[in-house]
Protein backbone atom coordinates (compact mmCIF):
# COMPACT_ATOMS: atom_id res chain seq x y z
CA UNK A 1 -79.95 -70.33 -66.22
CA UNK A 2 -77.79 -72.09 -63.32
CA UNK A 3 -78.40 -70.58 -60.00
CA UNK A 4 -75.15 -68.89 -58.69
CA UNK A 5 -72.87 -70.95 -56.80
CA UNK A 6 -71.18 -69.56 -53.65
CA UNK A 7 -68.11 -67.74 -52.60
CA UNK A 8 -66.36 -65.65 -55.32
CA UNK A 9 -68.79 -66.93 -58.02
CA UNK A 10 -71.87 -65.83 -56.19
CA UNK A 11 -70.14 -62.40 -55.32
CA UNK A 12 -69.69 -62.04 -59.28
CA UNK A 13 -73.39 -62.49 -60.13
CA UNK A 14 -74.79 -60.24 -57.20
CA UNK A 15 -72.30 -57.34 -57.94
CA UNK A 16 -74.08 -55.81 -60.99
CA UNK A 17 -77.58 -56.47 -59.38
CA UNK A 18 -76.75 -54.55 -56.40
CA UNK A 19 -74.94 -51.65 -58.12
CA UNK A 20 -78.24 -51.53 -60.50
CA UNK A 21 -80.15 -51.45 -56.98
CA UNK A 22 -78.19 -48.62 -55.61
CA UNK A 23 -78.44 -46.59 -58.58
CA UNK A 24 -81.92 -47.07 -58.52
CA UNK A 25 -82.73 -46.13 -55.05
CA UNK A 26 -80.30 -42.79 -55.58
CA UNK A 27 -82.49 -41.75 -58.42
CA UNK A 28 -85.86 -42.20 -56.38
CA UNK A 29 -84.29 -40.31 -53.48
CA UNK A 30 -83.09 -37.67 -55.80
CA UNK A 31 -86.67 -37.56 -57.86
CA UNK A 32 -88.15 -37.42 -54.30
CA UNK A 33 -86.31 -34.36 -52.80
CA UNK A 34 -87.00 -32.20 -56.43
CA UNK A 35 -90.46 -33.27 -55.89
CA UNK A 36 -90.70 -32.22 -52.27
CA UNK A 37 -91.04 -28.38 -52.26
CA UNK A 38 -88.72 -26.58 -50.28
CA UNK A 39 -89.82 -24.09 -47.17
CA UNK A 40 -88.77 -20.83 -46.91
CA UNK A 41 -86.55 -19.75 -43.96
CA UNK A 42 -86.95 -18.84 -41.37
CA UNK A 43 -90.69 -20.59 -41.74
CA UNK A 44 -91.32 -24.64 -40.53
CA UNK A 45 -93.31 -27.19 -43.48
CA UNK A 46 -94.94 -30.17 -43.11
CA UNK A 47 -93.91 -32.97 -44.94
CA UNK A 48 -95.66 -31.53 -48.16
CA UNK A 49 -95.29 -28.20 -47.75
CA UNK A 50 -99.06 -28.24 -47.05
CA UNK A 51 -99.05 -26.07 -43.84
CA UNK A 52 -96.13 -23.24 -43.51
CA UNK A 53 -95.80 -22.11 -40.59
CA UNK A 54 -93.68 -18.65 -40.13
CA UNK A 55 -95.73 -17.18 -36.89
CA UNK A 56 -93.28 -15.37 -33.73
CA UNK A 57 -90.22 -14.83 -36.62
CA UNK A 58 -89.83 -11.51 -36.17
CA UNK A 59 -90.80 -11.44 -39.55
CA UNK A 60 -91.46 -7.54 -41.44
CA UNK A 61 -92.09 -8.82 -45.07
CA UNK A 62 -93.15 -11.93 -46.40
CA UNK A 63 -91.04 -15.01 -46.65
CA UNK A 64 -89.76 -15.43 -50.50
CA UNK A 65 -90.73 -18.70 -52.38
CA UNK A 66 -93.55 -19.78 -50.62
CA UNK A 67 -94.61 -23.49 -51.82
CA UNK A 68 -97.00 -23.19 -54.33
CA UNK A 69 -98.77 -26.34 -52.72
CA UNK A 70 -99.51 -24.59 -49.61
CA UNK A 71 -103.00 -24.62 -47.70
CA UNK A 72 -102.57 -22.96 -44.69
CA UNK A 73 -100.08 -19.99 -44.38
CA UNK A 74 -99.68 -18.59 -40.17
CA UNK A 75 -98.02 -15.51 -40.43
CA UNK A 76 -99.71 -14.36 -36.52
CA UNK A 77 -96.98 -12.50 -34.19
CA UNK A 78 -94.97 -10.90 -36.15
CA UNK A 79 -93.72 -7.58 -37.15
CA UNK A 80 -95.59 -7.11 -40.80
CA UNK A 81 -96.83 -3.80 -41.52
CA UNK A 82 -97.01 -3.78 -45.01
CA UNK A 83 -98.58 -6.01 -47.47
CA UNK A 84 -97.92 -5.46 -51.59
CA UNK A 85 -101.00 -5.91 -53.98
CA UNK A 86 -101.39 -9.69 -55.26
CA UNK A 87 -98.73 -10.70 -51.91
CA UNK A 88 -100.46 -14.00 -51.91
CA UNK A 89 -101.28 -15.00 -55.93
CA UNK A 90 -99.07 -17.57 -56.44
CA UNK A 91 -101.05 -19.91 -53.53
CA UNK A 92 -104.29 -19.72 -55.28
CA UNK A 93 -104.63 -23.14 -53.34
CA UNK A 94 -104.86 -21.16 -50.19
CA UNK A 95 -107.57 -21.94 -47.94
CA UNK A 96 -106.53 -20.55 -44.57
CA UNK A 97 -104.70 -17.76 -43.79
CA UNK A 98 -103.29 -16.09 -40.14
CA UNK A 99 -101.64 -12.43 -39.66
CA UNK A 100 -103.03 -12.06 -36.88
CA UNK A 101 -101.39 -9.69 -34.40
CA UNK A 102 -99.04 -7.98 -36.80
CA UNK A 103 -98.99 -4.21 -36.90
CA UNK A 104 -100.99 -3.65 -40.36
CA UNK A 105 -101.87 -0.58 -40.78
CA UNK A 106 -103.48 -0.40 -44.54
CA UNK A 107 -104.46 -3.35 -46.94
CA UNK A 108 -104.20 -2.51 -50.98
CA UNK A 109 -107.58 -3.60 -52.78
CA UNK A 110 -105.36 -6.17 -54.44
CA UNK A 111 -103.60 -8.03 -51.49
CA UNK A 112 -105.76 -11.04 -51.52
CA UNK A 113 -106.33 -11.34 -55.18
CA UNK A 114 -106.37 -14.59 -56.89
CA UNK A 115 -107.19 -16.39 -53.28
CA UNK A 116 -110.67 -17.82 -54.12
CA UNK A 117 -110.21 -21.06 -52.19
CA UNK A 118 -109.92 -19.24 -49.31
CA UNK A 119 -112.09 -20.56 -46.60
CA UNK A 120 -110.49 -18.60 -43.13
CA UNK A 121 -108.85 -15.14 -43.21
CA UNK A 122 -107.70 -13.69 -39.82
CA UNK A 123 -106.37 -10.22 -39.49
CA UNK A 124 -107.36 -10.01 -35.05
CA UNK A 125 -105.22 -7.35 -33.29
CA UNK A 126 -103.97 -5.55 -36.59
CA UNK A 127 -103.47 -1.21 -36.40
CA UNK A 128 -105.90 -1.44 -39.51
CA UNK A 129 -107.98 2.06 -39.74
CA UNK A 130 -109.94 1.30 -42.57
CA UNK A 131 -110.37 -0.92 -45.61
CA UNK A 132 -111.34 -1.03 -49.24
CA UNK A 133 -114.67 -1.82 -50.41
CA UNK A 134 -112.90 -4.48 -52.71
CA UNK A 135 -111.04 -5.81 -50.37
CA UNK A 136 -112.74 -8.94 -49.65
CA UNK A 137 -114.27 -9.11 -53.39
CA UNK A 138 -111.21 -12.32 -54.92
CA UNK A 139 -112.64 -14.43 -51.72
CA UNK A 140 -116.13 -15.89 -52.37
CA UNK A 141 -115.67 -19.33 -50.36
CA UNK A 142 -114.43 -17.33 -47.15
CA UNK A 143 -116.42 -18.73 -43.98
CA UNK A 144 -114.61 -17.32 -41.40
CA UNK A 145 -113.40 -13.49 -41.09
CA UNK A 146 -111.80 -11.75 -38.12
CA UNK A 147 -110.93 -8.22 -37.34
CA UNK A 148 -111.53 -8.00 -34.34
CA UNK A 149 -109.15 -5.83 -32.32
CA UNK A 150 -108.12 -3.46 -34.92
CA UNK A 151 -109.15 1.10 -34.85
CA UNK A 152 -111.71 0.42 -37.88
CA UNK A 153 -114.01 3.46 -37.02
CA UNK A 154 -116.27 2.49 -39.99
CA UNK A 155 -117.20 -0.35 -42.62
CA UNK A 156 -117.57 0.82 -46.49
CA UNK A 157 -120.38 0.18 -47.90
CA UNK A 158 -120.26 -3.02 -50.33
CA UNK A 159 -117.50 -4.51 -47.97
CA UNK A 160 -119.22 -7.76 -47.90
CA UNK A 161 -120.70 -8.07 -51.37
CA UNK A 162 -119.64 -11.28 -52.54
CA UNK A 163 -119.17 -13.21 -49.43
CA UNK A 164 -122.24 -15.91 -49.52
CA UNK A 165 -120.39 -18.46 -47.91
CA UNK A 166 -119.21 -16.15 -44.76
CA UNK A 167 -120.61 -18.21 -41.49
CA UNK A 168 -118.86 -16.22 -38.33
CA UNK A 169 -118.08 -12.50 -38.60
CA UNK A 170 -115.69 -11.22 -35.41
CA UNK A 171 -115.62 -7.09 -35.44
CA UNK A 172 -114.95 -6.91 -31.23
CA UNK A 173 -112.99 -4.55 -29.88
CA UNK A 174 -112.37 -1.44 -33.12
CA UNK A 175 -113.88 1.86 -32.99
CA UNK A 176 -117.40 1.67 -34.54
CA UNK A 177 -119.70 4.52 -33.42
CA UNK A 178 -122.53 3.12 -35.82
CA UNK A 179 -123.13 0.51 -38.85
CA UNK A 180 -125.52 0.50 -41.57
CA UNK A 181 -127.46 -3.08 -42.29
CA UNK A 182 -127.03 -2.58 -45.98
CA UNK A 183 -123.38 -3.57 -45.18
CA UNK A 184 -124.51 -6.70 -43.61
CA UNK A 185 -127.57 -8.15 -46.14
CA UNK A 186 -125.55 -10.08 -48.43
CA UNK A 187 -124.63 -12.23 -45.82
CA UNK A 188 -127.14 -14.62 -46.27
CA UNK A 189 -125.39 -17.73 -44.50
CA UNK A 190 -124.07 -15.47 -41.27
CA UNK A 191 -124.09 -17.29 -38.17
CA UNK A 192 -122.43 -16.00 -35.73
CA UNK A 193 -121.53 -11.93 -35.05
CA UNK A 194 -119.09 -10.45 -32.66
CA UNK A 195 -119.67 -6.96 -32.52
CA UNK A 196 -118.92 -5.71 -28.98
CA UNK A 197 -116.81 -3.72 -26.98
CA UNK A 198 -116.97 -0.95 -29.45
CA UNK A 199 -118.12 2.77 -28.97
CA UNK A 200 -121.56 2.85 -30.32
CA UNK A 201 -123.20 6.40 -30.13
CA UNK A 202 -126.95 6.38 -31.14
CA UNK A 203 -128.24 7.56 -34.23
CA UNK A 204 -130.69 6.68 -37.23
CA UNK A 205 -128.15 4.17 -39.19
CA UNK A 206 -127.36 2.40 -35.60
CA UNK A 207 -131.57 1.99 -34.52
CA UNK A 208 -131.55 0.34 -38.06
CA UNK A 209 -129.02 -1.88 -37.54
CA UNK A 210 -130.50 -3.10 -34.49
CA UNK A 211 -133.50 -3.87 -36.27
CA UNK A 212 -131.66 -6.18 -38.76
CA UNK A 213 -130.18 -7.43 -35.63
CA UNK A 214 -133.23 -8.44 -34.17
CA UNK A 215 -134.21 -10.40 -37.69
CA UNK A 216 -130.45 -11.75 -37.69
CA UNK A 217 -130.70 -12.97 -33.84
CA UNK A 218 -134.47 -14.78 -34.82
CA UNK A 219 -133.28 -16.18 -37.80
CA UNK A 220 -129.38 -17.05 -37.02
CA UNK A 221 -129.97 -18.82 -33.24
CA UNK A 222 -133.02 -20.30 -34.40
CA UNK A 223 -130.36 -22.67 -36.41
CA UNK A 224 -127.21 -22.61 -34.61
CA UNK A 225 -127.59 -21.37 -31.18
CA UNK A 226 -125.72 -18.46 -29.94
CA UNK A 227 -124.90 -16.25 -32.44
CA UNK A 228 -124.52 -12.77 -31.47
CA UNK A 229 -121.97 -11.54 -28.46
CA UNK A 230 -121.43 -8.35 -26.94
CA UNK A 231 -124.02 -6.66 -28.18
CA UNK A 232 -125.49 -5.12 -24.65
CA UNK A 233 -125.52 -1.49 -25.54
CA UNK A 234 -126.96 -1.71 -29.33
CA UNK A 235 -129.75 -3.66 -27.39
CA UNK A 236 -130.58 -0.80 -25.50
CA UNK A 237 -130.48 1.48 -28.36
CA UNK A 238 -134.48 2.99 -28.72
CA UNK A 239 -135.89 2.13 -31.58
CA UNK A 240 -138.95 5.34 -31.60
C-alpha cells in the first residue's frame, strides 16, 4: 500500500484512524471509571479506594456503600453512637480500623464479624461501659488494640481468647478497680501494656495480676524494651 499523499488525500486516510482512536480511548476511560470504586459522601478515597477517610464529618451512622476494596477505614471524631451487628462484613479486606473519639456507648458481639484481616482496631475516648466476651473473637491477626479512655469498670473473662497475634494493648484512663491474669494469658505475643490512670483498689484478683505483671515486665522488656506504662500504684500493691 501507497503511503498517503498530502492535503485532502492525507486528511481522507487519517479520518477513520483517528475516529477508531477516539473511540478507543472513550471506552478505556469509561472501563476505567466502572472499575474505579466510588467513595461514599461525605468520606475522601484514595485513588483506589484503598484508604477512606470519613473522620471530623459529623457523621452518626456509617457511610452507605463503602468500597469493598478498602484497607483502612478512619471513622475518629465523629458523632457515632451506635454500631449494628456485622456493620463492617462487606470489607473483609479490612486491616485497620479508627472510631476513635466517637460517643459509643455499647458494641453488639457481632459488629466486627467477618474482619479477620484486621491488623489495628482503635476505639480511644469511646463512652463504652462494657463489652462482650466475643467481641474480639472474628479478629485473630489484630496487633494493635486501644481502649483507652473509655468507663470500662471491668474486662470479661475470655475477652482476649483468640488474639495470638495482639503486640500492644492500651487500657489507660477507664475505670478498672482490679483485673484477673486469666484475662491476659492468651496473649502470648503482648508487648507492650498501658494500663494506668485507672482506680485500682487492692484485693486478691489485683496482687495476682501483679504477679503476672512481674513475669510479663521480665519476659516482654527483655525483647522490646519498655513495655508497661502507668503502672505506679499496681506496683505498690503487697503481694503477702
Amino acid at each position: 500500500m501507497l503511503a498517503p499523499g498530502s492535503g485532502p488525500e492525507l486528511r481522507t486516510w487519517f479520518a477513520p484512524l483517528w475516529r477508531q482512536i477516539s473511540w478507543l480511548t472513550c471506552w478505556i476511560a469509561l472501563c476505567t471509571a466502572e472499575a474505579l470504586p466510588a467513595c461514599p459522601l461525605p468520606c475522601t478515597c484514595d485513588g483506589h479506594g484503598l484508604q477512606v477517610d470519613c473522620s471530623g464529618r459529623g457523621l452518626t451512622a456509617l457511610p452507605p456503600d463503602l468500597p469493598a476494596a478498602t484497607r483502612t477505614l478512619l471513622l475518629l471524631n465523629n458523632r457515632l453512637s451506635f454500631l449494628p451487628g456485622g456493620a463492617f462484613a462487606s470489607l473483609s479486606g479490612l486491616q485497620r480500623l479508627d472510631l476513635s473519639n466517637n460517643f459509643l456507648d455499647g458494641l453488639p458481639r457481632t459488629a466486627f464479624g467477618e474482619l479477620a484481616n484486621l491488623t489495628e482496631l482503635q476505639l480511644r475516648n469511646n463512652s463504652l461501659r462494657a463489652l462482650d466476651p466475643e467481641l474480639l473473637r472474628p479478629l485473630p491477626r489484630l496487633r494493635h488494640l486501644d481502649l483507652s479512655l473509655n468507663g470500662l469498670a471491668r474486662l470479661p473473662p475470655g475477652l482476649f481468647d483468640g488474639l495470638p497475634a495482639l503486640r500492644s494493648l492500651f487500657l489507660r484512663a477507664n475505670r478498672l478497680q482490679s483485673l484477673d491474669r486469666r484475662t491476659f494469658e492468651p496473649l502470648a505475643g503482648l508487648q507492650l501494656l498501658q494500663v494506668g490512670d485507672n482506680p485500682w483498689e487492692c484485693d486478691c484478683h489485683l496482687r495476682d495480676f501483679k504477679h503476672w505483671l512481674e513475669w510479663f515486665s521480665y519476659r516482654a522488656c527483655q525483647q522490646t524494651g519498655p513495655c508497661l506504662h502507668g503502672l505506679r500504684s499496681v506496683r505498690k500493691i503487697p503481694v503477702s
